[in-house]
N, C-alpha and C. Protein backbone atom coordinates (compact mmCIF):
# COMPACT_ATOMS: atom_id res chain seq x y z
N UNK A 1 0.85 -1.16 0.00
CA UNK A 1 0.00 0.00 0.00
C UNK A 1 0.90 1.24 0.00
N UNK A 2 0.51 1.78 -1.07
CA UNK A 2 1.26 3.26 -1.03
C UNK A 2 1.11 4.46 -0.01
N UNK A 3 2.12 5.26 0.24
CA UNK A 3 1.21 6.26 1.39
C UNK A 3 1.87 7.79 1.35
N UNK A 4 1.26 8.39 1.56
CA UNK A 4 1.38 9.77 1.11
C UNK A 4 1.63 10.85 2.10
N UNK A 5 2.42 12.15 2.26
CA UNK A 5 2.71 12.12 3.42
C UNK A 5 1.91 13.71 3.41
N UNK A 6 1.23 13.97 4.50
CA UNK A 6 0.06 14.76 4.47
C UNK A 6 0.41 15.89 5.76
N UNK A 7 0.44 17.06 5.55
CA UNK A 7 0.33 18.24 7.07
C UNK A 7 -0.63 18.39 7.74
N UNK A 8 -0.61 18.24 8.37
CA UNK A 8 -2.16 18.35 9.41
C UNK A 8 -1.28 19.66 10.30
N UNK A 9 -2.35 20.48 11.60
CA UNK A 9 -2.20 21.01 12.22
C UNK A 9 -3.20 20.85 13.46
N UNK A 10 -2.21 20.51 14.39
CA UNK A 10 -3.60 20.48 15.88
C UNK A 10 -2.56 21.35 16.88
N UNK A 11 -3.18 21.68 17.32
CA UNK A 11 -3.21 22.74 18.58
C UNK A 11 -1.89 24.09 17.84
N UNK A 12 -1.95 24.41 16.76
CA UNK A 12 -1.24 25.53 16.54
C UNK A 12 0.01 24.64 15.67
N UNK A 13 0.12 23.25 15.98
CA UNK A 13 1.66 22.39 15.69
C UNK A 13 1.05 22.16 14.73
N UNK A 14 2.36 22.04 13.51
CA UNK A 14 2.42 21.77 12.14
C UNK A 14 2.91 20.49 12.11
N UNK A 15 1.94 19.34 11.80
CA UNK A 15 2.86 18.07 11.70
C UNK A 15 2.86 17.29 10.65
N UNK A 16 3.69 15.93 9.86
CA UNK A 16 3.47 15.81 8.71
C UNK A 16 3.61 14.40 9.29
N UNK A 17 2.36 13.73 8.48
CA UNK A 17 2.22 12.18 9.05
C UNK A 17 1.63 11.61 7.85
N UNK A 18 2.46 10.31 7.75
CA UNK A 18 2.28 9.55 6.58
C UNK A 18 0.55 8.93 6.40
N UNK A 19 0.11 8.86 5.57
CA UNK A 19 -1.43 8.36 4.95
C UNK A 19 -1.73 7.55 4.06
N UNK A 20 -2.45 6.72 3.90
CA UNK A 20 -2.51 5.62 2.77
C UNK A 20 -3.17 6.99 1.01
N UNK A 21 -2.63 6.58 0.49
CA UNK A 21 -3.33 7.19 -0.80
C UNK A 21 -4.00 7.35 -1.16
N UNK A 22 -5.04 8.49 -1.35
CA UNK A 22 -6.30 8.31 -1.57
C UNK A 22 -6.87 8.82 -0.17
N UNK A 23 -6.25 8.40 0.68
CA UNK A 23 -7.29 8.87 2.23
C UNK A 23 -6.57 10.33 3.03
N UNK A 24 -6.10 11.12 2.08
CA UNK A 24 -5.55 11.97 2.42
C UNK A 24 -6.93 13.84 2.63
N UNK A 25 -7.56 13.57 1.81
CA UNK A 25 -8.66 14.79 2.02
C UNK A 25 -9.48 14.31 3.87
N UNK A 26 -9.39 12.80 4.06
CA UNK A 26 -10.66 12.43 5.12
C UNK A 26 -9.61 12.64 6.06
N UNK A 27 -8.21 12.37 6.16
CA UNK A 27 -7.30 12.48 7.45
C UNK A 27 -7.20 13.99 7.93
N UNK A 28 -7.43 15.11 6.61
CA UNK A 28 -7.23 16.35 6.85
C UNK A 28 -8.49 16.85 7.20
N UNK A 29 -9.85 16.16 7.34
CA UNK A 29 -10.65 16.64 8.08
C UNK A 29 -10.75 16.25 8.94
N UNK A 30 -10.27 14.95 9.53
CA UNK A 30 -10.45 14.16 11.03
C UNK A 30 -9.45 15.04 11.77
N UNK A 31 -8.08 15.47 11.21
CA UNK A 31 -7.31 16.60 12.12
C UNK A 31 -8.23 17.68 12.62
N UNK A 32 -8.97 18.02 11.21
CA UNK A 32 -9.47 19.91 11.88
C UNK A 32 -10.83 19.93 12.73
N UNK A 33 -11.27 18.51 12.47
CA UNK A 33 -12.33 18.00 13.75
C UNK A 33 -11.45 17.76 15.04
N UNK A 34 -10.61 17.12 14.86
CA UNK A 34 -9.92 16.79 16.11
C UNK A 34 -9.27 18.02 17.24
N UNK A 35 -8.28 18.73 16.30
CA UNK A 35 -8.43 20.24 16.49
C UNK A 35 -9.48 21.13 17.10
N UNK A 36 -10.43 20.92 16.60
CA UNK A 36 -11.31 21.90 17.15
C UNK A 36 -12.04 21.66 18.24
N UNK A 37 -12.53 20.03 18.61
CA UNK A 37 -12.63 19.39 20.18
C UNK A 37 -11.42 19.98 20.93
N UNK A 38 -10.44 20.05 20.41
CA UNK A 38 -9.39 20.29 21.53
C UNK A 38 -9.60 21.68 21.85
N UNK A 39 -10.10 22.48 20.54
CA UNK A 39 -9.91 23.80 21.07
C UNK A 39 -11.16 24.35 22.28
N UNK A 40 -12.38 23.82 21.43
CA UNK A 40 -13.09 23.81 22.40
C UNK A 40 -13.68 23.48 24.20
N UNK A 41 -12.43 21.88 23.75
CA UNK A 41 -11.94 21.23 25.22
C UNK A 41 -11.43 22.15 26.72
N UNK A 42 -10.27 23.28 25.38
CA UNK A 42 -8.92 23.67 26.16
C UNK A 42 -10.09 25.04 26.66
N UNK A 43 -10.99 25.27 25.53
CA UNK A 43 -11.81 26.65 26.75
C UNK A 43 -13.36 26.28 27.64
N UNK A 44 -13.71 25.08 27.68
CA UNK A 44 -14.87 24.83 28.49
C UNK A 44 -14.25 24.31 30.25
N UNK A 45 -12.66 23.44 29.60
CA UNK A 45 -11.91 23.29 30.89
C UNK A 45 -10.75 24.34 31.65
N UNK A 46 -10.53 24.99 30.60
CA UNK A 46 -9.25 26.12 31.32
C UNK A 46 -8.32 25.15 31.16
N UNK A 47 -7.83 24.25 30.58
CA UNK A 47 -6.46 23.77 30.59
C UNK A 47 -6.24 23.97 29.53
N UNK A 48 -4.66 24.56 29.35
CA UNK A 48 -3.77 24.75 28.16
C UNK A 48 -2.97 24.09 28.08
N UNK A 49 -2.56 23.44 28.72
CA UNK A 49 -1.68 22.56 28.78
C UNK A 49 -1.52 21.23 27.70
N UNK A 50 -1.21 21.59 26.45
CA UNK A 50 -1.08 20.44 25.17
C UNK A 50 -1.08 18.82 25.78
N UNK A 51 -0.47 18.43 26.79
CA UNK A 51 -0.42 16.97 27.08
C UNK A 51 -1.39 16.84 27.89
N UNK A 52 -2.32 17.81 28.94
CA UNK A 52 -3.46 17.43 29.29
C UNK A 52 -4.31 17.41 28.37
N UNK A 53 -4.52 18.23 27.52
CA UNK A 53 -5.34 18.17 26.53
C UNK A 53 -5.74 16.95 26.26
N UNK A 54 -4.34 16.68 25.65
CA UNK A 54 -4.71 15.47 24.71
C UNK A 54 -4.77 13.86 25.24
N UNK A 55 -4.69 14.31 26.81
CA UNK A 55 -5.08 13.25 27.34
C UNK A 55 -6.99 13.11 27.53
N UNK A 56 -7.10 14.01 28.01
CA UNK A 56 -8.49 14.44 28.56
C UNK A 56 -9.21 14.00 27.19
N UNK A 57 -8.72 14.93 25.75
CA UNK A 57 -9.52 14.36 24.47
C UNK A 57 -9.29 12.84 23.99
N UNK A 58 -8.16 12.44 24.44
CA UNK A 58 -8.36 10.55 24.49
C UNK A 58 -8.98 9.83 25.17
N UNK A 59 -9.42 10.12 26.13
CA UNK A 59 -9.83 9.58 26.98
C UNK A 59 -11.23 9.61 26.90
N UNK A 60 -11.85 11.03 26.27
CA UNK A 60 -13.46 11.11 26.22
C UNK A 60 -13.68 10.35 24.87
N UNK A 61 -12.81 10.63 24.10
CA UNK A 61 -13.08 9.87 22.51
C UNK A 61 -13.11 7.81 22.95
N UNK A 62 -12.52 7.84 23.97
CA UNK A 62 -12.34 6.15 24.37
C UNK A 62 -13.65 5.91 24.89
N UNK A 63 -13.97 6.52 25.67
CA UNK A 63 -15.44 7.03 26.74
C UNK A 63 -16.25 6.69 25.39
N UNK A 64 -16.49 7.96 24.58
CA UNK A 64 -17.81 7.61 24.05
C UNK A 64 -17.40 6.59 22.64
N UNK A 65 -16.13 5.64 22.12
CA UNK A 65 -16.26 4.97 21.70
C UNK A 65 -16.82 3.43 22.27
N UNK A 66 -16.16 3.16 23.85
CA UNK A 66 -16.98 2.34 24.61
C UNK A 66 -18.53 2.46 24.36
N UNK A 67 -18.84 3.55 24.69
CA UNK A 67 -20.56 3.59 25.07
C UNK A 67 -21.24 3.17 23.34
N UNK A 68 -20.68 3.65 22.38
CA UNK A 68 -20.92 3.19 20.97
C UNK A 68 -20.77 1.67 20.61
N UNK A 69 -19.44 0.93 21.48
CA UNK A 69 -19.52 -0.60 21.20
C UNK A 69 -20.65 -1.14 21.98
N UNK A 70 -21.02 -0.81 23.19
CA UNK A 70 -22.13 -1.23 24.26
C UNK A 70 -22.95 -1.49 23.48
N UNK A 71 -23.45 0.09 22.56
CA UNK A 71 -24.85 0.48 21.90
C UNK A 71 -24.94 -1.05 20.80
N UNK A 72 -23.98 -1.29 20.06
CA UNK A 72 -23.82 -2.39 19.33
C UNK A 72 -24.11 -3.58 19.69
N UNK A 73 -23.20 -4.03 20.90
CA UNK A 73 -23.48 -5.33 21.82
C UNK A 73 -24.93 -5.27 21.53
N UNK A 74 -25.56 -4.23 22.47
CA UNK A 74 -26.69 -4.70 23.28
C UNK A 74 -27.88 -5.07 22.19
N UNK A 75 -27.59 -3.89 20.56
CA UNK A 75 -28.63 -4.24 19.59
C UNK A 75 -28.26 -5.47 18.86
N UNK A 76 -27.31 -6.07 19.21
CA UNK A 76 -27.03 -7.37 18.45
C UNK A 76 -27.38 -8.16 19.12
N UNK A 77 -27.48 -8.68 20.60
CA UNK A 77 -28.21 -9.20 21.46
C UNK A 77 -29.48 -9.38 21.59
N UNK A 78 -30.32 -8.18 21.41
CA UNK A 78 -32.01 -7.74 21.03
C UNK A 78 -32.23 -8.69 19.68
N UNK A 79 -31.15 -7.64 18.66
CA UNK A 79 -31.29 -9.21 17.36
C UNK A 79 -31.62 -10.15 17.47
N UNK A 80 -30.41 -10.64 18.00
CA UNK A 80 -30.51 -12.09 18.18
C UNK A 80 -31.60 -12.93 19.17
N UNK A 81 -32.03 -12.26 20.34
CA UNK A 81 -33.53 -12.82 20.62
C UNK A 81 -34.28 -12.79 20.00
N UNK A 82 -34.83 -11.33 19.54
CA UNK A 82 -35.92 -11.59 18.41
C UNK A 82 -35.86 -13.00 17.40
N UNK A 83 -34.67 -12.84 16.71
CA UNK A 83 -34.63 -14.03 15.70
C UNK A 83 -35.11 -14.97 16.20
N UNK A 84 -34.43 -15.28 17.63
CA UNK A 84 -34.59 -16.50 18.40
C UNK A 84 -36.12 -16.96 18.42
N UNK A 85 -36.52 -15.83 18.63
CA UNK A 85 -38.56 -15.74 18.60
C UNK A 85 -39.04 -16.01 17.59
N UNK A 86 -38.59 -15.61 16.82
CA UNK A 86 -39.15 -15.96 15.77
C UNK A 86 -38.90 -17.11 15.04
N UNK A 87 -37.96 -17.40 15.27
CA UNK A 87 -37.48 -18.71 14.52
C UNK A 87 -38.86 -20.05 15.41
N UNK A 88 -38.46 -19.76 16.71
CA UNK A 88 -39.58 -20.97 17.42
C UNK A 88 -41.20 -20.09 17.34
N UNK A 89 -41.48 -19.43 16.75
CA UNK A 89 -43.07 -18.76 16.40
C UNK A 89 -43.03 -19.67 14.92
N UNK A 90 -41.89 -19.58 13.91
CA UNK A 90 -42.24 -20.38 12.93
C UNK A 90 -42.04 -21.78 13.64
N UNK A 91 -40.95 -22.44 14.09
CA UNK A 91 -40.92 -23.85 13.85
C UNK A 91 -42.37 -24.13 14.34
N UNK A 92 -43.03 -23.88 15.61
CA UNK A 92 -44.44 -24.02 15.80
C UNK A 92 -45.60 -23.90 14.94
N UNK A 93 -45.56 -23.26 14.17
CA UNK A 93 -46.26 -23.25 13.39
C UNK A 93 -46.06 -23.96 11.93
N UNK A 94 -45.13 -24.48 11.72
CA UNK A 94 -44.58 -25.58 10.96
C UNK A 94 -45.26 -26.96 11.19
N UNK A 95 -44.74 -27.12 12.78
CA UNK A 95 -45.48 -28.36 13.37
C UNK A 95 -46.73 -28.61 13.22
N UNK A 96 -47.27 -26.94 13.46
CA UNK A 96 -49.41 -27.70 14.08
C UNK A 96 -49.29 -27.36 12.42
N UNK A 97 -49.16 -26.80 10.83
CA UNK A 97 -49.47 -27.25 9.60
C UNK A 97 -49.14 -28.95 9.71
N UNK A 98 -48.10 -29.22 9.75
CA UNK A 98 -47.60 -30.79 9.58
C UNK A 98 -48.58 -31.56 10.28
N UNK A 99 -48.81 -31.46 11.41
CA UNK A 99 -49.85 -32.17 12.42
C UNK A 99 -51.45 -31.94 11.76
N UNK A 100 -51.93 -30.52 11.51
CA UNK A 100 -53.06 -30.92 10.68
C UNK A 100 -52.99 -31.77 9.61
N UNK A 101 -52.21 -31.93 8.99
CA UNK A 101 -51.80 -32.20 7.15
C UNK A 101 -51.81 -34.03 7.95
N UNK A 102 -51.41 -34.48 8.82
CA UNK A 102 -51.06 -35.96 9.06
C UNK A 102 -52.10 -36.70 9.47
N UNK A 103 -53.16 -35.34 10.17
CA UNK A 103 -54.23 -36.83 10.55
C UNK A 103 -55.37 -37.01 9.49
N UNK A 104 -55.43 -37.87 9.43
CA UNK A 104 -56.75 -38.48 8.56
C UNK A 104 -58.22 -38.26 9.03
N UNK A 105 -58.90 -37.75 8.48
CA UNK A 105 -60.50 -37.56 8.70
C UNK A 105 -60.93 -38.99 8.90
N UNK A 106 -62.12 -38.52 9.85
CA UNK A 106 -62.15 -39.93 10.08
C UNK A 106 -63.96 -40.10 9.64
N UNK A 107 -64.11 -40.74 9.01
CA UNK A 107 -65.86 -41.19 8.41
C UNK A 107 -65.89 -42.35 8.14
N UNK A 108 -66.88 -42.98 9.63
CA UNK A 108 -67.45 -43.55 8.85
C UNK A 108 -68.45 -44.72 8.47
N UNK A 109 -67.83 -45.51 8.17
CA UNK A 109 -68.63 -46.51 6.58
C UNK A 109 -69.77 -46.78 7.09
């Protein structure tokens, strides 16, 4: 894979970090998003401090990527009961067709 080497800027620093080809416009907006949490970070908390920063913004980005895998778990779980329901709502109803279909009327002679 080829890779391309791209400037980004976060917190005022000019840095140049290598990128796969092609993904160079989406890395230069994930910087100036990233950037701008920080900037916003550094004035809702009063810290200027570049290595708190960017601890505090790792740490909430970990935060609400957890709470996003949870959100996943838990709807893949829901999935998968439902299916579960449904799968035994059909096999039951599989059965009592088969079970009508087997007995024989009875008349008679």
């Amino acid at each position: 894979m080829s890779t391309q080497v791209v400037e980004i800027r976060i917190l005022g620093r000019l840095m140049r970090v290598n990128c796969p080809t092609g993904q160079e416009s989406a890395l230069i907006e994930a910087a100036a998003d990233f950037d701008k949490r920080l900037h916003e970070l550094s004035e809702r908390t009063n810290v200027t401090n570049p290595e708190q920063l960017l601890t505090i913004a790792a740490l909430n980005q970990l935060y609400e990527f957890k709470a996003e895998k949870q959100k996943l778990l838990d709807g893949r779980l829901e999935l998968e009961y439902r299916l579960s329901e449904l799968d035994k709502t059909v096999e039951n109803a599989l059965l009592q067709y088969n079970e009508s279909k087997s007995r024989k009327p009875f008349f008679p002679v």
